[in-house]
N, C-alpha and C. Protein backbone atom coordinates (compact mmCIF):
# COMPACT_ATOMS: atom_id res chain seq x y z
N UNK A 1 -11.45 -14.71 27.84
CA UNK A 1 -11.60 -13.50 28.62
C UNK A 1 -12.82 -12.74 28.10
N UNK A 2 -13.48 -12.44 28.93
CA UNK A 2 -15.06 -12.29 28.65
C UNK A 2 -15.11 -10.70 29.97
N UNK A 3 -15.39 -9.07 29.05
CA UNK A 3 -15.08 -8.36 29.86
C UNK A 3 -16.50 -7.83 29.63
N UNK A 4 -17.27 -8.46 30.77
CA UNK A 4 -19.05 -8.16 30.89
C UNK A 4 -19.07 -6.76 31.81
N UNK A 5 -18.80 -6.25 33.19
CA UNK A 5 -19.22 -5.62 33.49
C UNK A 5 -19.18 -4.00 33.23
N UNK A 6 -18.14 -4.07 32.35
CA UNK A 6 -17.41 -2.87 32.66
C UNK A 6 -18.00 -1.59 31.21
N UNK A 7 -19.96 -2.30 31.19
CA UNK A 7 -20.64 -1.59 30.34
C UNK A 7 -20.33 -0.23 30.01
N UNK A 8 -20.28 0.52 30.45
CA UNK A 8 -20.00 2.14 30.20
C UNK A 8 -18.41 2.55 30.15
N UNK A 9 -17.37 1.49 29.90
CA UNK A 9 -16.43 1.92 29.74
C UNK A 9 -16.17 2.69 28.07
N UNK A 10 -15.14 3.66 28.01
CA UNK A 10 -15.10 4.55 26.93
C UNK A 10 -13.49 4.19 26.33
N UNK A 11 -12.54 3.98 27.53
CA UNK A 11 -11.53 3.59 27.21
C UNK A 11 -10.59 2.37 27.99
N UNK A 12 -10.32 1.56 26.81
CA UNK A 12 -9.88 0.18 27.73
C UNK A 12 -7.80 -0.50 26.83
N UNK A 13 -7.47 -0.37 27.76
CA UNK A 13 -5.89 -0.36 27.70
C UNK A 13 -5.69 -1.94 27.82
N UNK A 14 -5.16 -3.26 26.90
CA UNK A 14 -5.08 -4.22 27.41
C UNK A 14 -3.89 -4.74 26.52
N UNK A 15 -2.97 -3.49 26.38
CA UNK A 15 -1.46 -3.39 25.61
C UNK A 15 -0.73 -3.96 26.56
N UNK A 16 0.68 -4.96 25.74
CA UNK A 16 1.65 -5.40 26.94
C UNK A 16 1.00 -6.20 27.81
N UNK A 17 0.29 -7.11 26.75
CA UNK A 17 0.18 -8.44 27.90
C UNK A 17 0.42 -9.98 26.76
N UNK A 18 -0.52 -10.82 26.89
CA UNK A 18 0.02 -12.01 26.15
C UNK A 18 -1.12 -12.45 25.61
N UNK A 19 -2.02 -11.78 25.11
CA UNK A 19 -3.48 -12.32 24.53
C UNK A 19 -3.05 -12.47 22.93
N UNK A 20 -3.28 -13.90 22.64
CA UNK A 20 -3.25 -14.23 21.31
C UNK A 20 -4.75 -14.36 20.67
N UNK A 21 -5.58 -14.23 20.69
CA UNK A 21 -6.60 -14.16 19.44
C UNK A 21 -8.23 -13.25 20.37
N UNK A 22 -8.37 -12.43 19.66
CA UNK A 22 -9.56 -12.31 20.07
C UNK A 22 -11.19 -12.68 19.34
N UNK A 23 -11.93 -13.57 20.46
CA UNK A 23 -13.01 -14.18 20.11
C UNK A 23 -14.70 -12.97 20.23
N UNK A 24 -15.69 -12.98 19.74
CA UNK A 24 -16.83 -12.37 19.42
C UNK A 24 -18.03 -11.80 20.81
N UNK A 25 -17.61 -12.53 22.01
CA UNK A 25 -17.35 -12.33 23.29
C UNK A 25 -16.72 -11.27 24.01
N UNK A 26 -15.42 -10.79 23.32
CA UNK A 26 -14.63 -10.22 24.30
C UNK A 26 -15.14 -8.87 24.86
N UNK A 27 -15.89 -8.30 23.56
CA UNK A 27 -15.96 -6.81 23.81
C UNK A 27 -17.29 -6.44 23.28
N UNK A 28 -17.99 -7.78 23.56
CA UNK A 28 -19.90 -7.08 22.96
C UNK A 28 -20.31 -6.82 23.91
N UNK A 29 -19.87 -6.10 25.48
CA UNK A 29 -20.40 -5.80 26.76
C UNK A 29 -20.27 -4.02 26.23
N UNK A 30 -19.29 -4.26 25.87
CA UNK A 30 -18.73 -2.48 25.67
C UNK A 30 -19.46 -1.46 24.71
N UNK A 31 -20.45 -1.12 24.44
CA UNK A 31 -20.87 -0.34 23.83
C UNK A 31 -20.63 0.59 23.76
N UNK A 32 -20.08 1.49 24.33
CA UNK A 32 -19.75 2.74 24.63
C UNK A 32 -17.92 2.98 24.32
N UNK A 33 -17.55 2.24 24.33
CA UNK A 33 -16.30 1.58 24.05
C UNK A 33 -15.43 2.78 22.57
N UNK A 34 -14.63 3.55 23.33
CA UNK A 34 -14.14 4.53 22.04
C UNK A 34 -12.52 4.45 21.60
N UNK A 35 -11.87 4.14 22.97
CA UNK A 35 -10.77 4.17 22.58
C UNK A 35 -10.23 2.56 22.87
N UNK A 36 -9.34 1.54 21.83
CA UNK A 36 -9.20 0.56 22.73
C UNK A 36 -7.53 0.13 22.13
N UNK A 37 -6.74 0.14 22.92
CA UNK A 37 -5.48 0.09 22.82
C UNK A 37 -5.06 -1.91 22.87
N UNK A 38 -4.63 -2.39 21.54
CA UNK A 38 -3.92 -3.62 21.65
C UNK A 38 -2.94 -4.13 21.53
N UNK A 39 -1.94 -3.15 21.36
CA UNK A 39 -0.35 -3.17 20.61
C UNK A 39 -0.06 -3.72 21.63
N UNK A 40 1.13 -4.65 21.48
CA UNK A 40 2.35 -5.46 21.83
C UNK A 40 1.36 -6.30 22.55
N UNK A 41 0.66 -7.25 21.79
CA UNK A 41 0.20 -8.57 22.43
C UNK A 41 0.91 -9.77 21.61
N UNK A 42 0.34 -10.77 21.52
CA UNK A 42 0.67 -11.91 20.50
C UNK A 42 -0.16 -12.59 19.57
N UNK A 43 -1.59 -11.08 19.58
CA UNK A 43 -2.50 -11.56 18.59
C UNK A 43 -2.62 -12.27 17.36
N UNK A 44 -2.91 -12.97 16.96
CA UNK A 44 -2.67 -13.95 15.85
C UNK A 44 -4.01 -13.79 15.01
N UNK A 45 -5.14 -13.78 15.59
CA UNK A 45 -6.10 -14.15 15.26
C UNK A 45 -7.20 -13.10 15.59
N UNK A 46 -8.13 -12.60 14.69
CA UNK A 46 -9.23 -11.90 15.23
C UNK A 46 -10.74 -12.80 14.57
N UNK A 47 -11.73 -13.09 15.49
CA UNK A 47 -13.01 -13.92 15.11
C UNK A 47 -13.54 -12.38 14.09
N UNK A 48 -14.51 -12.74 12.97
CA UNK A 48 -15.22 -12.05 12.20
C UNK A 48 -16.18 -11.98 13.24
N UNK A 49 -16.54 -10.40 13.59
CA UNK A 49 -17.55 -10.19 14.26
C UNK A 49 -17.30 -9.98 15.51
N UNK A 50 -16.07 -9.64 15.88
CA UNK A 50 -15.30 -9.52 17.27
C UNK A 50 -15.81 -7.86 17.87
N UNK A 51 -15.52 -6.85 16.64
CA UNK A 51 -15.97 -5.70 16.91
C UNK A 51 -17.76 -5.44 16.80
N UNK A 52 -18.73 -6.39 16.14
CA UNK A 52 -19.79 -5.61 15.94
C UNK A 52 -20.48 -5.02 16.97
N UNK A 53 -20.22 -4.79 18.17
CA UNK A 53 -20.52 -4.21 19.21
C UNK A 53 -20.46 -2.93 19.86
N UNK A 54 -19.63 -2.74 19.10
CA UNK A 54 -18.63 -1.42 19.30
C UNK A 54 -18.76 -0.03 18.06
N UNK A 55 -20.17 0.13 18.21
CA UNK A 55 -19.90 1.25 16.89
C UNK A 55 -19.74 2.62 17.46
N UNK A 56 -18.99 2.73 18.18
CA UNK A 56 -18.37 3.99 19.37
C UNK A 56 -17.24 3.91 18.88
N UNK A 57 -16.52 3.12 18.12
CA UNK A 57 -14.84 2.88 18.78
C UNK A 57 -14.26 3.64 17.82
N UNK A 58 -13.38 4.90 18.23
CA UNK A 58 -12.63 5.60 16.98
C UNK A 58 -11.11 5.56 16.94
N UNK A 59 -10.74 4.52 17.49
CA UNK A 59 -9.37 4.30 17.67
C UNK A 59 -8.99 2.70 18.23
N UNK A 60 -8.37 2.28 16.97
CA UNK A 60 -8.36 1.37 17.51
C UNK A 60 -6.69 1.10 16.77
N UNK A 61 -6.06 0.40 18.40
CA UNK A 61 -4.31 0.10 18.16
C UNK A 61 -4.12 -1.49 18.27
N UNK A 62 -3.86 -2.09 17.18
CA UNK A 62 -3.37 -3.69 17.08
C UNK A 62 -1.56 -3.40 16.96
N UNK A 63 -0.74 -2.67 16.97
CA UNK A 63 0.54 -2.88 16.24
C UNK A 63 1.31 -3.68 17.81
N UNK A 64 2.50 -4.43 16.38
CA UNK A 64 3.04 -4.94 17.25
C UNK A 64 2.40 -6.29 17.36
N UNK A 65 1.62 -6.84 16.86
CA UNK A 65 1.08 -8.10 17.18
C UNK A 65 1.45 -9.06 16.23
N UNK A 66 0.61 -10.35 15.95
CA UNK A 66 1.64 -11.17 14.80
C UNK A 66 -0.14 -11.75 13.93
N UNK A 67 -0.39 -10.72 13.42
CA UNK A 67 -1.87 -10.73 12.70
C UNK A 67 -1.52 -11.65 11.08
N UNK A 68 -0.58 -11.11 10.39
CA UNK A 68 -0.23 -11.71 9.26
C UNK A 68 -1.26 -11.50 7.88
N UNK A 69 -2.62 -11.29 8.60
CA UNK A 69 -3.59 -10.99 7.25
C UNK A 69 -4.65 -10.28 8.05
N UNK A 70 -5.06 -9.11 7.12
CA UNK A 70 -6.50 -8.98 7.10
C UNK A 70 -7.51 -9.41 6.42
N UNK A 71 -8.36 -9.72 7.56
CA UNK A 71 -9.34 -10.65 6.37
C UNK A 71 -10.76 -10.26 6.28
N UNK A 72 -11.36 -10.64 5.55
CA UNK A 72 -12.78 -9.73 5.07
C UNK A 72 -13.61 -10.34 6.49
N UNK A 73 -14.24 -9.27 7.22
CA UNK A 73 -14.96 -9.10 8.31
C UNK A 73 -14.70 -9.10 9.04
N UNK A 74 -13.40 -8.82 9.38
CA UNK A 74 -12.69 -8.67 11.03
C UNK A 74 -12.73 -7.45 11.52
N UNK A 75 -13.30 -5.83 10.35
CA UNK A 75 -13.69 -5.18 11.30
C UNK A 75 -14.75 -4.65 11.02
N UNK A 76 -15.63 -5.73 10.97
CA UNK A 76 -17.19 -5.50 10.66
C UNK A 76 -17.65 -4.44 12.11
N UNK A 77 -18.43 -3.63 11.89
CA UNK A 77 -18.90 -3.09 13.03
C UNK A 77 -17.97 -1.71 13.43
N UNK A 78 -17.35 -1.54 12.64
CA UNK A 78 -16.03 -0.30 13.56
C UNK A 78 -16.69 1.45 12.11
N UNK A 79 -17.86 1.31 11.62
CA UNK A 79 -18.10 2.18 10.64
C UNK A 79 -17.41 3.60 11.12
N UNK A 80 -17.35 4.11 12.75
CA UNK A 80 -17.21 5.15 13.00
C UNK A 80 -15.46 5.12 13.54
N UNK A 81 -14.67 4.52 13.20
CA UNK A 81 -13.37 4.53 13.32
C UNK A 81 -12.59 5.52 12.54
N UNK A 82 -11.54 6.02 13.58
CA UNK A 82 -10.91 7.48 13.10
C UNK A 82 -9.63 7.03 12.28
N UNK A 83 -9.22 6.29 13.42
CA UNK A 83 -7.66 5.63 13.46
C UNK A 83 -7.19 4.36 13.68
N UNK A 84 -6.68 3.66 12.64
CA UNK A 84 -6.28 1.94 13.33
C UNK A 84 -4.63 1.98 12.63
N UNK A 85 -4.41 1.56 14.03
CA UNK A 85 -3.09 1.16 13.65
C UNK A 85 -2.61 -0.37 13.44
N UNK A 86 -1.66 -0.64 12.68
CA UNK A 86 -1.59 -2.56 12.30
C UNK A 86 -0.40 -2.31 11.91
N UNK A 87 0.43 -1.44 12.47
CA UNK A 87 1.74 -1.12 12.15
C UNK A 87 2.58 -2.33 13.09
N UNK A 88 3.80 -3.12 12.42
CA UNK A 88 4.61 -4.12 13.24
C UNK A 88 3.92 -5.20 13.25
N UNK A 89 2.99 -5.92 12.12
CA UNK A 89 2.00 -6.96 12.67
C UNK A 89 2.32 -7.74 11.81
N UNK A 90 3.22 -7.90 10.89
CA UNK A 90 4.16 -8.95 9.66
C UNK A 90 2.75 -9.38 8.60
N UNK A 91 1.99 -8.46 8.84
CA UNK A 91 0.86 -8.46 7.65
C UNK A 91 1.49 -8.69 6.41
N UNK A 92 0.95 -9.83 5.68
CA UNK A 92 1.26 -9.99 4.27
C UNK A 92 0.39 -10.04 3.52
N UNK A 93 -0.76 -9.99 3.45
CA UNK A 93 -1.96 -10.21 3.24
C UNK A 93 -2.68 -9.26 3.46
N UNK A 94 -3.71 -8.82 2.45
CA UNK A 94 -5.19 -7.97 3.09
C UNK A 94 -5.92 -8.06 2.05
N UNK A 95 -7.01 -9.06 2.75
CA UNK A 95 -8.13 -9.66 1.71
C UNK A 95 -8.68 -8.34 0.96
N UNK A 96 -9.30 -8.53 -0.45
CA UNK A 96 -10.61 -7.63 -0.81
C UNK A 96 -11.58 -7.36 0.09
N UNK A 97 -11.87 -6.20 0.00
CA UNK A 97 -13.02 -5.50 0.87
C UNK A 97 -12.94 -5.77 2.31
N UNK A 98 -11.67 -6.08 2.83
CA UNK A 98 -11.98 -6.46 4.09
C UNK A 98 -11.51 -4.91 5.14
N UNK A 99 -11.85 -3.83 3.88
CA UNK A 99 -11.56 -2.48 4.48
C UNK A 99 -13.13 -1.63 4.15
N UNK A 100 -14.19 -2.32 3.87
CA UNK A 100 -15.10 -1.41 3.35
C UNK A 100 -15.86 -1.34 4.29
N UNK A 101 -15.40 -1.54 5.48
CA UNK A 101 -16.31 -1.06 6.80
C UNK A 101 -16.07 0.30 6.95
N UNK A 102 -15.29 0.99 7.20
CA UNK A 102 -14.07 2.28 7.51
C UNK A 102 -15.12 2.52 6.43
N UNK A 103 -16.41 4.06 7.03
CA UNK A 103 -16.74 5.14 6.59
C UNK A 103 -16.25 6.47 6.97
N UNK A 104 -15.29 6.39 8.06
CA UNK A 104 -15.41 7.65 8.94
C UNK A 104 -13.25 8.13 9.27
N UNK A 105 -12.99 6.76 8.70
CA UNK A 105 -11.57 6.62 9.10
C UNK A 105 -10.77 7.38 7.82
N UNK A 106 -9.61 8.23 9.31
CA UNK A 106 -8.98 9.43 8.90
C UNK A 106 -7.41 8.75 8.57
N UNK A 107 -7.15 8.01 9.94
CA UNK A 107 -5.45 7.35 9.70
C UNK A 107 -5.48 6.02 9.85
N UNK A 108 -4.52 5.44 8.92
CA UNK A 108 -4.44 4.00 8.49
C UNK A 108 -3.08 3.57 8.37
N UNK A 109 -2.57 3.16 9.47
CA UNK A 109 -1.30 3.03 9.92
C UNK A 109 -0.67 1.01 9.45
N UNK A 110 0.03 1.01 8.51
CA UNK A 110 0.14 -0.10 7.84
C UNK A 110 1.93 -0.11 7.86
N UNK A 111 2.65 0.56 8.51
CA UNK A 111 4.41 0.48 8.39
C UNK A 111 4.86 -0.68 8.80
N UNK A 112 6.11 -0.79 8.53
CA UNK A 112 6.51 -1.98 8.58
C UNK A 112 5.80 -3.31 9.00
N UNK A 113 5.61 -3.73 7.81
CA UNK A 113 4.70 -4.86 7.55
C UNK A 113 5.38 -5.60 6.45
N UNK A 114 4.58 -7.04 5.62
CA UNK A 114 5.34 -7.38 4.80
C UNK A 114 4.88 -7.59 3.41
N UNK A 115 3.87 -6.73 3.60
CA UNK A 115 3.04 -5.80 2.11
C UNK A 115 3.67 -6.05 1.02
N UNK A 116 3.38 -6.61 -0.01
CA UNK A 116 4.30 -6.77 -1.41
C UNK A 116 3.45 -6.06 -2.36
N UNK A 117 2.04 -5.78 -2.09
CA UNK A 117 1.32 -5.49 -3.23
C UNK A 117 0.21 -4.68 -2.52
N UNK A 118 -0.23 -3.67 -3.43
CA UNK A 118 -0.81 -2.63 -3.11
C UNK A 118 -2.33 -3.29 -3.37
N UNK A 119 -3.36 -3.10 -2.50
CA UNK A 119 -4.59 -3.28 -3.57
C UNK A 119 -5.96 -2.29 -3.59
N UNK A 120 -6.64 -1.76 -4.40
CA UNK A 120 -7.24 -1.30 -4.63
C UNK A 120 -8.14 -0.46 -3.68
N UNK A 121 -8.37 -1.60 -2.72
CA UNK A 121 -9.46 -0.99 -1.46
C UNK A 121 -8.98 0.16 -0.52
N UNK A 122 -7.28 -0.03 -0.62
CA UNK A 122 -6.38 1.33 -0.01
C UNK A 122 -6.97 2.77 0.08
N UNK A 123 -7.23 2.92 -1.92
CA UNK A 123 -7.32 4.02 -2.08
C UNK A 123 -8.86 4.64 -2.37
N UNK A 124 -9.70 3.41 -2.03
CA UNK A 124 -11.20 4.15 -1.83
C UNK A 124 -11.38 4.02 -0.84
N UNK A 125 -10.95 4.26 0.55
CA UNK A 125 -11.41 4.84 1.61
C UNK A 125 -11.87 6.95 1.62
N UNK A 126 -12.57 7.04 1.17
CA UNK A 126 -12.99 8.52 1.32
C UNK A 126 -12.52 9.16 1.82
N UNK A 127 -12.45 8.84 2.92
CA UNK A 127 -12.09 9.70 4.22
C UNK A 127 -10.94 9.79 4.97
N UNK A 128 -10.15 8.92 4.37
CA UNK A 128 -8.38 8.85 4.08
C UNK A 128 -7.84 9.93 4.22
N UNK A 129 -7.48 10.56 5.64
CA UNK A 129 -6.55 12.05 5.33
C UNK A 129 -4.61 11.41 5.75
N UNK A 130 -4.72 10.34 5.99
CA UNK A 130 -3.35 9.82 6.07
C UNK A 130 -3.04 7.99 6.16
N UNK A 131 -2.38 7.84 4.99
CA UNK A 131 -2.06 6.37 4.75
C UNK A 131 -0.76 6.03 4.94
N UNK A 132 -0.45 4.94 6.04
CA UNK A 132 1.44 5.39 5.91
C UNK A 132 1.78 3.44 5.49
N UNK A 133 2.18 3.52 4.63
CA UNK A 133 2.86 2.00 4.28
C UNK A 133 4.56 2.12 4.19
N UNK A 134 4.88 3.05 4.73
CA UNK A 134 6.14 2.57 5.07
C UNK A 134 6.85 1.54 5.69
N UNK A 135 8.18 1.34 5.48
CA UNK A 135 9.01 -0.16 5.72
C UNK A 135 8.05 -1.52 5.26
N UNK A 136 7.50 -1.57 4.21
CA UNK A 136 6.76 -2.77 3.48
C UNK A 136 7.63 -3.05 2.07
N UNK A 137 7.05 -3.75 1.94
CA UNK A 137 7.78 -4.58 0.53
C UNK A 137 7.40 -4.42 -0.98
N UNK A 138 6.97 -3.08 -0.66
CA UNK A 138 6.03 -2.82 -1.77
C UNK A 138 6.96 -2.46 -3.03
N UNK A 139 6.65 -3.12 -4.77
CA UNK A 139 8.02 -3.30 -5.59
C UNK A 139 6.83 -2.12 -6.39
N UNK A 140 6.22 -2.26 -6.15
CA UNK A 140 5.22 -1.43 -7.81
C UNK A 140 5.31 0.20 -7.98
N UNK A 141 5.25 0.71 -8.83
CA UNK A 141 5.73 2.15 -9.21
C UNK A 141 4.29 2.85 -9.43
N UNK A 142 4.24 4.18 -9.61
CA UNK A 142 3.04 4.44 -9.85
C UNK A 142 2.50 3.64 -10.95
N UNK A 143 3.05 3.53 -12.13
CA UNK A 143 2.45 3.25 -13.60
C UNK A 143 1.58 1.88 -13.24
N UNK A 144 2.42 1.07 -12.30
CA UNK A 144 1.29 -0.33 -11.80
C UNK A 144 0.34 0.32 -10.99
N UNK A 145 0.26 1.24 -10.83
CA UNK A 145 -1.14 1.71 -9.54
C UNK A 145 -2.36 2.90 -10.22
N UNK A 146 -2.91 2.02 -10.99
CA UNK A 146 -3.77 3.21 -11.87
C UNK A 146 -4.80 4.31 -10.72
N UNK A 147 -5.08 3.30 -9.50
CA UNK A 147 -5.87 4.58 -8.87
C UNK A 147 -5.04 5.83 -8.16
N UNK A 148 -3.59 5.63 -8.36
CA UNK A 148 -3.26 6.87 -7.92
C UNK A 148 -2.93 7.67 -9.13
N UNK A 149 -2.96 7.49 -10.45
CA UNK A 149 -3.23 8.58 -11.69
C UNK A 149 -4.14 9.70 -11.51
């Protein structure tokens, strides 16, 4: 699915359908592209380089999908992102640095997921005014988490 014409769109809704992976194609038409809603698909898969097209986009919703990992460069290109949600996505996994795109991002929606371990890149996002890892599997206490000392 290849969405070419619809250049000057700002907001694109393609929640509640059955798209499992998105490829580097889908959304380099969209430049202008700010809000883009993906919850309750059957995403599995995102190509590195899917977003670099999109440095408009300040909201972006994956929950609900079956992602399982974040991985370093899947959201290359999103620097001006407010809000992503990946809440419900049985994430167990989230590579190193595969959060050091997010200069501008305020909420980081990570709940029920299947998170066992906290890692580092969490808590240097700057611009972090809300992190929610609730319903995850997380066993560690502060004393294991030196960057929140």
């Amino acid at each position: 699915m290849v969405l070419s014409p619809l250049a000057r769109l700002v907001i694109l809704s393609l929640a509640h359908n059955k798209l499992t992976h998105l490829d580097t194609r889908m959304f380099n038409q969209q430049a202008h592209l700010q809000v883009l809603l993906l919850g309750k698909n059957n995403i599995q898969a995102i190509e590195v380089g899917t977003f670099r097209s999109n440095h408009h986009l300040k909201f972006l919703d994956l929950s609900f999908n079956l992602l399982q990992e974040v991985k370093f460069g899947m959201f290359f290109g999103l620097q001006r992102l407010k809000g992503l949600n990946l809440s419900f996505c049985n994430i167990h996994r989230i590579d190193l640095h595969s959060l050091d795109a997010f200069q501008e991002l305020k909420v980081l929606d990570l709940r029920s997921n299947r998170i066992h371990r906290l890692i580092p890149d969490l808590f240097y996002i700057q611009s972090l005014n809300l992190l929610i890892l609730a319903g995850n599997l997380i066993t560690a206490t502060i004393s294991d988490i030196p960057y929140l000392s």
